[in-house]
PDB file of N, CA and C in Angstrom:
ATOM      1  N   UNK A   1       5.123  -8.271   2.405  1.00  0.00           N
ATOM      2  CA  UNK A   1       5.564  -6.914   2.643  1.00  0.00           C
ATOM      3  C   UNK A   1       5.879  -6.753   4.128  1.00  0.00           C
ATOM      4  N   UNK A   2       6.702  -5.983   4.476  1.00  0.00           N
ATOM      5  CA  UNK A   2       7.171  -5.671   6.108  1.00  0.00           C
ATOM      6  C   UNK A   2       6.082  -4.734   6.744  1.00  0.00           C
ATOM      7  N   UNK A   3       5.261  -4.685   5.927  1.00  0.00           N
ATOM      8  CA  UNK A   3       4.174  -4.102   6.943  1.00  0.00           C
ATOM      9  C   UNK A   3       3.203  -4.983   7.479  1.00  0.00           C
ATOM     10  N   UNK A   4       3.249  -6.061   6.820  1.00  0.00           N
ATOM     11  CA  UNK A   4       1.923  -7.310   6.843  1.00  0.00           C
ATOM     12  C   UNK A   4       1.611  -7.344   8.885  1.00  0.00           C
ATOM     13  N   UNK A   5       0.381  -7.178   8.972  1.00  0.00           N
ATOM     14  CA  UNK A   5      -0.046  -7.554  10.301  1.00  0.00           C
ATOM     15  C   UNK A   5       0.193  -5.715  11.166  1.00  0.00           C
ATOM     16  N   UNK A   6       0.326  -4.939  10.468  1.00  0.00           N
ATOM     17  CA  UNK A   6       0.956  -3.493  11.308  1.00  0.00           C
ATOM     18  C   UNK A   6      -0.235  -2.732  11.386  1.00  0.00           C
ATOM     19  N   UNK A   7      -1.054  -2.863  10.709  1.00  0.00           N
ATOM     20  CA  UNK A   7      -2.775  -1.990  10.464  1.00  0.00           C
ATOM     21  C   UNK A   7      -1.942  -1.098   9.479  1.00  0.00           C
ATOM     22  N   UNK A   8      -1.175  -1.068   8.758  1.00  0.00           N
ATOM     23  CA  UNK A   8      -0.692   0.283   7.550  1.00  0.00           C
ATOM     24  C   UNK A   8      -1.170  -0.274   6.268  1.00  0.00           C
ATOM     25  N   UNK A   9      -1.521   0.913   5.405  1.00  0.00           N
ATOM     26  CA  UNK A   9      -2.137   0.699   4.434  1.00  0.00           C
ATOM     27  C   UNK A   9      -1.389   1.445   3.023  1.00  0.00           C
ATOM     28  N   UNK A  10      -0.611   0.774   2.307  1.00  0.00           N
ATOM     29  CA  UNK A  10       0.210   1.453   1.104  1.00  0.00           C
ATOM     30  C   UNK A  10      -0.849   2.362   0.584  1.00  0.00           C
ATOM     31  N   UNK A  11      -0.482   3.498   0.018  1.00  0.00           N
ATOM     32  CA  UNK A  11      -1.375   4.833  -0.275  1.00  0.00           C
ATOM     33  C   UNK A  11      -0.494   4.760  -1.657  1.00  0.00           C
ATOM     34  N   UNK A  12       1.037   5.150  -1.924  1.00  0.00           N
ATOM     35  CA  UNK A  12       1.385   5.950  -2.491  1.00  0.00           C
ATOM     36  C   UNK A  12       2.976   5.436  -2.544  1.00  0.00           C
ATOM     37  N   UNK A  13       3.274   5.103  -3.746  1.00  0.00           N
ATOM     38  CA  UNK A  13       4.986   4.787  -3.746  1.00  0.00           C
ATOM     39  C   UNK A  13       5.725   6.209  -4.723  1.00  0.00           C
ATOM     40  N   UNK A  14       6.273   6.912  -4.232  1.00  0.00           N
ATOM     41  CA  UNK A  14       7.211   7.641  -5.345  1.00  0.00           C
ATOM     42  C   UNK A  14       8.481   7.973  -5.704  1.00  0.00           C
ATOM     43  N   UNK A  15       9.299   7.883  -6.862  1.00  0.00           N
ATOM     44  CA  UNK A  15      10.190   8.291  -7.068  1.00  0.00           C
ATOM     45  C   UNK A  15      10.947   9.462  -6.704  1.00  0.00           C
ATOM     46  N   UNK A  16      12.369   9.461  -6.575  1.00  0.00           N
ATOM     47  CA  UNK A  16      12.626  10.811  -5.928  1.00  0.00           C
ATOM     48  C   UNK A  16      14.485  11.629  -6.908  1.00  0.00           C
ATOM     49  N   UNK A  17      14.349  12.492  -6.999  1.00  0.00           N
ATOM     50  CA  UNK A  17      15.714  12.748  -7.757  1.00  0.00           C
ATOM     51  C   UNK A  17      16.153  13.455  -7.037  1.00  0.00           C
ATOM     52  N   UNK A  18      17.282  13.569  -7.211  1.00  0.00           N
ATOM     53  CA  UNK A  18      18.474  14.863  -6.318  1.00  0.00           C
ATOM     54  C   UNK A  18      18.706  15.312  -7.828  1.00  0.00           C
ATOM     55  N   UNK A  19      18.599  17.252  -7.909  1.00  0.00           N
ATOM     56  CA  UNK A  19      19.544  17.966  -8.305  1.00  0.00           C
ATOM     57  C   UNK A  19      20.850  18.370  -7.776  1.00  0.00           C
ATOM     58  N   UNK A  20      21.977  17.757  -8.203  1.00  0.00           N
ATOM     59  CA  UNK A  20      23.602  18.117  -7.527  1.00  0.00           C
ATOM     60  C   UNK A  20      23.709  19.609  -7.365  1.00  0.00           C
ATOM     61  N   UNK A  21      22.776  20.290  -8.316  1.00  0.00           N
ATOM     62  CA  UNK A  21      23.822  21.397  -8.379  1.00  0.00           C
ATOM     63  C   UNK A  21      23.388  22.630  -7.638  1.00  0.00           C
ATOM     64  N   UNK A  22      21.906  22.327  -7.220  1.00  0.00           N
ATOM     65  CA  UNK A  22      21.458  23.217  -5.942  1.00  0.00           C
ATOM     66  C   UNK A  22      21.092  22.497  -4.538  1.00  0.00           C
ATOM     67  N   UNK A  23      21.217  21.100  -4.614  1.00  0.00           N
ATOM     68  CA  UNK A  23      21.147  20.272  -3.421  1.00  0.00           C
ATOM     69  C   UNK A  23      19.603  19.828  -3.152  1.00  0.00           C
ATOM     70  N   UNK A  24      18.559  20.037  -3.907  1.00  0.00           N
ATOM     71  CA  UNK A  24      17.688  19.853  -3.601  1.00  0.00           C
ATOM     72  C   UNK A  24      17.139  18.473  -4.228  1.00  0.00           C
ATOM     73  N   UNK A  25      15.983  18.586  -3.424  1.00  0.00           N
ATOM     74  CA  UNK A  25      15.141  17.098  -4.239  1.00  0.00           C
ATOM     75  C   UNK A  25      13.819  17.227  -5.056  1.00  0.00           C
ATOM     76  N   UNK A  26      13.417  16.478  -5.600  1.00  0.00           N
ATOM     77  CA  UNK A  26      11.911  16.314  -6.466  1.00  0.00           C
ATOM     78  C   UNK A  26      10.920  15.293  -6.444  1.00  0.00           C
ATOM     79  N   UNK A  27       9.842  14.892  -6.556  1.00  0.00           N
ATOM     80  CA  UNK A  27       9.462  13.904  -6.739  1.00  0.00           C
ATOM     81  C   UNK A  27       9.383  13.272  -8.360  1.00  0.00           C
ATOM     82  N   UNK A  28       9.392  12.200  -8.448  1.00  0.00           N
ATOM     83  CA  UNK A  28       9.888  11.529 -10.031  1.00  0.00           C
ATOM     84  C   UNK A  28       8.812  10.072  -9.867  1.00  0.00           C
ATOM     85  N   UNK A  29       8.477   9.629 -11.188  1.00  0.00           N
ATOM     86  CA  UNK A  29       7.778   8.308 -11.518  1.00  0.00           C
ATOM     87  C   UNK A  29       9.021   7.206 -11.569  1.00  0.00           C
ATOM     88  N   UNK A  30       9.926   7.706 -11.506  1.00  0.00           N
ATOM     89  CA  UNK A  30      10.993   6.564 -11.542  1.00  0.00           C
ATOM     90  C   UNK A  30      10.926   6.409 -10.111  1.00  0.00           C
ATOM     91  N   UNK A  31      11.532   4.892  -9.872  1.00  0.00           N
ATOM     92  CA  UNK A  31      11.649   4.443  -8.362  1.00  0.00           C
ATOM     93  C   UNK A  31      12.746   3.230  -8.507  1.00  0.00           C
ATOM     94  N   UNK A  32      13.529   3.359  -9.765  1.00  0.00           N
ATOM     95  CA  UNK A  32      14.495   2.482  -9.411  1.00  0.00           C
ATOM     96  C   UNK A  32      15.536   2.767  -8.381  1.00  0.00           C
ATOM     97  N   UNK A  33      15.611   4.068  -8.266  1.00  0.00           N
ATOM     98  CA  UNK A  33      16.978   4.254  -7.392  1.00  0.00           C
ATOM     99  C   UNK A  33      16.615   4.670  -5.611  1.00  0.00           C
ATOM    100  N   UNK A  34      15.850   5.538  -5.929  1.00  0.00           N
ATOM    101  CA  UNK A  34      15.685   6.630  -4.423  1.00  0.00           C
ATOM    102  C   UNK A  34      14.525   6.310  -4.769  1.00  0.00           C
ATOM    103  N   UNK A  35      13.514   6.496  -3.344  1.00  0.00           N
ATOM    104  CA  UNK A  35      12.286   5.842  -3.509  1.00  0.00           C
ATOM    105  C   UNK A  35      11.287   6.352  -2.031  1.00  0.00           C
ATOM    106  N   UNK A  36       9.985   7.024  -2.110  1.00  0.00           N
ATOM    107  CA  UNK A  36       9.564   6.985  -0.496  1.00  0.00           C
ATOM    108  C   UNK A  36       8.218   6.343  -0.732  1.00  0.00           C
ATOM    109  N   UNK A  37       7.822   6.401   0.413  1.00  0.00           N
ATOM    110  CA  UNK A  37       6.229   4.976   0.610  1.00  0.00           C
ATOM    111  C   UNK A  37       5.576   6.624   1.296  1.00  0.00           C
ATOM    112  N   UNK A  38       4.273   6.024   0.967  1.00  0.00           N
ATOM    113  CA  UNK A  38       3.006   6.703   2.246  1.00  0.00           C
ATOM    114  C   UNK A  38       2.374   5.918   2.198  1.00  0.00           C
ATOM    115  N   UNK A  39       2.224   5.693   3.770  1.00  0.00           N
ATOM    116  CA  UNK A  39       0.989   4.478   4.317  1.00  0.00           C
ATOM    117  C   UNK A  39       0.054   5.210   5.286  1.00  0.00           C
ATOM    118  N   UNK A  40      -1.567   4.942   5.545  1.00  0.00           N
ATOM    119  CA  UNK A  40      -2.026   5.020   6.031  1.00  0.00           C
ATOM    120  C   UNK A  40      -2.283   4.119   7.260  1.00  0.00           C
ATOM    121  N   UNK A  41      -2.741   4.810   8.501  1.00  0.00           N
ATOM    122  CA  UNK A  41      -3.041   3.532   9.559  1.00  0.00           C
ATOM    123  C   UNK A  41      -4.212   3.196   9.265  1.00  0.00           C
ATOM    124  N   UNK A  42      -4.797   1.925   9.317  1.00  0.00           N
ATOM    125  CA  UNK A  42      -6.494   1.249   9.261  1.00  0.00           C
ATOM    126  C   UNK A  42      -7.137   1.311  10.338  1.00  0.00           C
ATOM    127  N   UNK A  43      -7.544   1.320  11.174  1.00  0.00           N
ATOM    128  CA  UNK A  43      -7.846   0.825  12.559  1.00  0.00           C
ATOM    129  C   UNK A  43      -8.471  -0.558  12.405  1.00  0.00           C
ATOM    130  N   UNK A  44      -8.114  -1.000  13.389  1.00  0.00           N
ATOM    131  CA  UNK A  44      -8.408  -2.984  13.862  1.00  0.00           C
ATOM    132  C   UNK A  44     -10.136  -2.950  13.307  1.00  0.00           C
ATOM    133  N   UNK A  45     -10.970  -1.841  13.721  1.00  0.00           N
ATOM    134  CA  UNK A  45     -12.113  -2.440  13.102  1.00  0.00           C
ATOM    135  C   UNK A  45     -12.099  -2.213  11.558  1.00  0.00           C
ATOM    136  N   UNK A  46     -11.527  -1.366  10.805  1.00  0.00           N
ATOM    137  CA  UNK A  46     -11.737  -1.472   9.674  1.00  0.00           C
ATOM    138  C   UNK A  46     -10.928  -2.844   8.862  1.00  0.00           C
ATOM    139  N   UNK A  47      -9.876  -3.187   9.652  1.00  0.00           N
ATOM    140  CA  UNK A  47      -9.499  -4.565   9.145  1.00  0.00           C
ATOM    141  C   UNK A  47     -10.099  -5.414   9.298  1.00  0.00           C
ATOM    142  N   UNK A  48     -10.814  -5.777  10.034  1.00  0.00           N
ATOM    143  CA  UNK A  48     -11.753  -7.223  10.818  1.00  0.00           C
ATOM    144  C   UNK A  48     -12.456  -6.568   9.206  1.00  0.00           C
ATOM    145  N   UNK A  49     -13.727  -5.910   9.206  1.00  0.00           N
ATOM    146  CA  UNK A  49     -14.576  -5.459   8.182  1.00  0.00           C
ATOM    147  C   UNK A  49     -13.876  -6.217   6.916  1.00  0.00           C
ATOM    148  N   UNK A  50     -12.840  -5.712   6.319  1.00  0.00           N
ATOM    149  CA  UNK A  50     -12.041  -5.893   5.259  1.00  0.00           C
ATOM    150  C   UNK A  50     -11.733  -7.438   5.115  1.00  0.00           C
ATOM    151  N   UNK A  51     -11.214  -8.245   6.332  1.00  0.00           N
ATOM    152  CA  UNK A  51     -11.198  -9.638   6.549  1.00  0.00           C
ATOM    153  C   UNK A  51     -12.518 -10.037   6.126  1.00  0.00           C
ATOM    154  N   UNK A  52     -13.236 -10.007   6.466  1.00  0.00           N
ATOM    155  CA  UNK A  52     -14.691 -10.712   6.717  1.00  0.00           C
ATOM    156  C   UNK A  52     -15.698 -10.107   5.803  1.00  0.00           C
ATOM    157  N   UNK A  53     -15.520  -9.240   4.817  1.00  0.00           N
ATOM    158  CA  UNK A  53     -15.678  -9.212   3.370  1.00  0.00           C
ATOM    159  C   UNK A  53     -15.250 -10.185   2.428  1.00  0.00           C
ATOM    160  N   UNK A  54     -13.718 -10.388   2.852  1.00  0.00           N
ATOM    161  CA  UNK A  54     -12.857 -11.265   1.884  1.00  0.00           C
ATOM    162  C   UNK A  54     -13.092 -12.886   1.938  1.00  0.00           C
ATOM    163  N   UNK A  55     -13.741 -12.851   3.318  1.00  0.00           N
ATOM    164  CA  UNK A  55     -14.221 -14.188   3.322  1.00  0.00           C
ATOM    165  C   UNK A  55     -14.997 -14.152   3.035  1.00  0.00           C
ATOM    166  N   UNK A  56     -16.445 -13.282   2.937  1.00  0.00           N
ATOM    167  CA  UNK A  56     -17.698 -13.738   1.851  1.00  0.00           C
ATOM    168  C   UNK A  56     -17.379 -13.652   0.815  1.00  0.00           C
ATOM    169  N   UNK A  57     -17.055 -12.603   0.150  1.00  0.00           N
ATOM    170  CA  UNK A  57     -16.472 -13.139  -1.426  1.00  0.00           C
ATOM    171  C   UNK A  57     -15.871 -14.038  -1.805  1.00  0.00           C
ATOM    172  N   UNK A  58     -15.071 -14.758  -0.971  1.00  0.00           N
ATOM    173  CA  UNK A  58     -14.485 -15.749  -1.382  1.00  0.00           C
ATOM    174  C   UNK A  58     -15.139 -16.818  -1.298  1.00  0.00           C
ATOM    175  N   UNK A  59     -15.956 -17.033  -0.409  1.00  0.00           N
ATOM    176  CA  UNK A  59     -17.304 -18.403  -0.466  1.00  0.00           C
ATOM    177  C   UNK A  59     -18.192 -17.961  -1.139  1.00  0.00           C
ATOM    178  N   UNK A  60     -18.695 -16.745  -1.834  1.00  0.00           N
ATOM    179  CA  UNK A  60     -19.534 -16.358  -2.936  1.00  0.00           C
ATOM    180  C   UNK A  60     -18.950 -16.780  -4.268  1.00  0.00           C
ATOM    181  N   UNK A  61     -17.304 -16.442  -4.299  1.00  0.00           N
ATOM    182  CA  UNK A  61     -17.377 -16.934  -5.451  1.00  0.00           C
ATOM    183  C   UNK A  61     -17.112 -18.285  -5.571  1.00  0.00           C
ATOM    184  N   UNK A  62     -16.925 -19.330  -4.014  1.00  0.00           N
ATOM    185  CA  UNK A  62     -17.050 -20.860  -4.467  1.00  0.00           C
ATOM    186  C   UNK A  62     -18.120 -21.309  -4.929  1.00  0.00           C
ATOM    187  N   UNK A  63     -19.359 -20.551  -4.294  1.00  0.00           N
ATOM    188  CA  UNK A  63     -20.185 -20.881  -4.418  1.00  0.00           C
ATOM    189  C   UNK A  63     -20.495 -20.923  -6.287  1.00  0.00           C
ATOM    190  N   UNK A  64     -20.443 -19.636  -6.727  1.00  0.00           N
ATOM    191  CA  UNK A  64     -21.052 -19.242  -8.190  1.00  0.00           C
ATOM    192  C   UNK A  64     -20.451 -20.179  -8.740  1.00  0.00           C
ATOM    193  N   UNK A  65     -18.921 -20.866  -8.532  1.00  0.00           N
ATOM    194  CA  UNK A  65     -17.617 -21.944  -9.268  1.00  0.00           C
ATOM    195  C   UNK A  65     -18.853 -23.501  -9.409  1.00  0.00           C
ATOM    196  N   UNK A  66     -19.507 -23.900  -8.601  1.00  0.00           N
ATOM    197  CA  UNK A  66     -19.922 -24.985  -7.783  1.00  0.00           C
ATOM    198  C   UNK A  66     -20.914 -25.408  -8.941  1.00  0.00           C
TER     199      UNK A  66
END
């Protein structure tokens, strides 16, 4: 993803429609066409945290594999 390494955190993807005939917009579950993101910022310590979770779980679960 083009955020990888930015501290942003995907929240929320949604679909979006235009009505032509009063100019306005909506939000929609479709996202094939028109489309917006919300991301949150993490801060650097809550990523380190998040890193270094992922590495004990991940040698926890070599371990349980073993």
């Amino acid at each position: 993803m083009l955020t990888e390494g930015t501290g942003l955190e995907l929240e929320q993807v949604a679909g979006m429609v235009m009505n032509p005939w009063n100019g306005t917009w909506a939000l929609s579950t479709s996202t094939e066409v028109n489309y917006i993101a919300y991301f949150s910022k993490v801060s650097l310590a809550d990523r380190l945290q998040q890193k270094q979770q992922l590495g004990l779980n991940s040698k926890a679960a070599d371990l349980a594999s073993a």
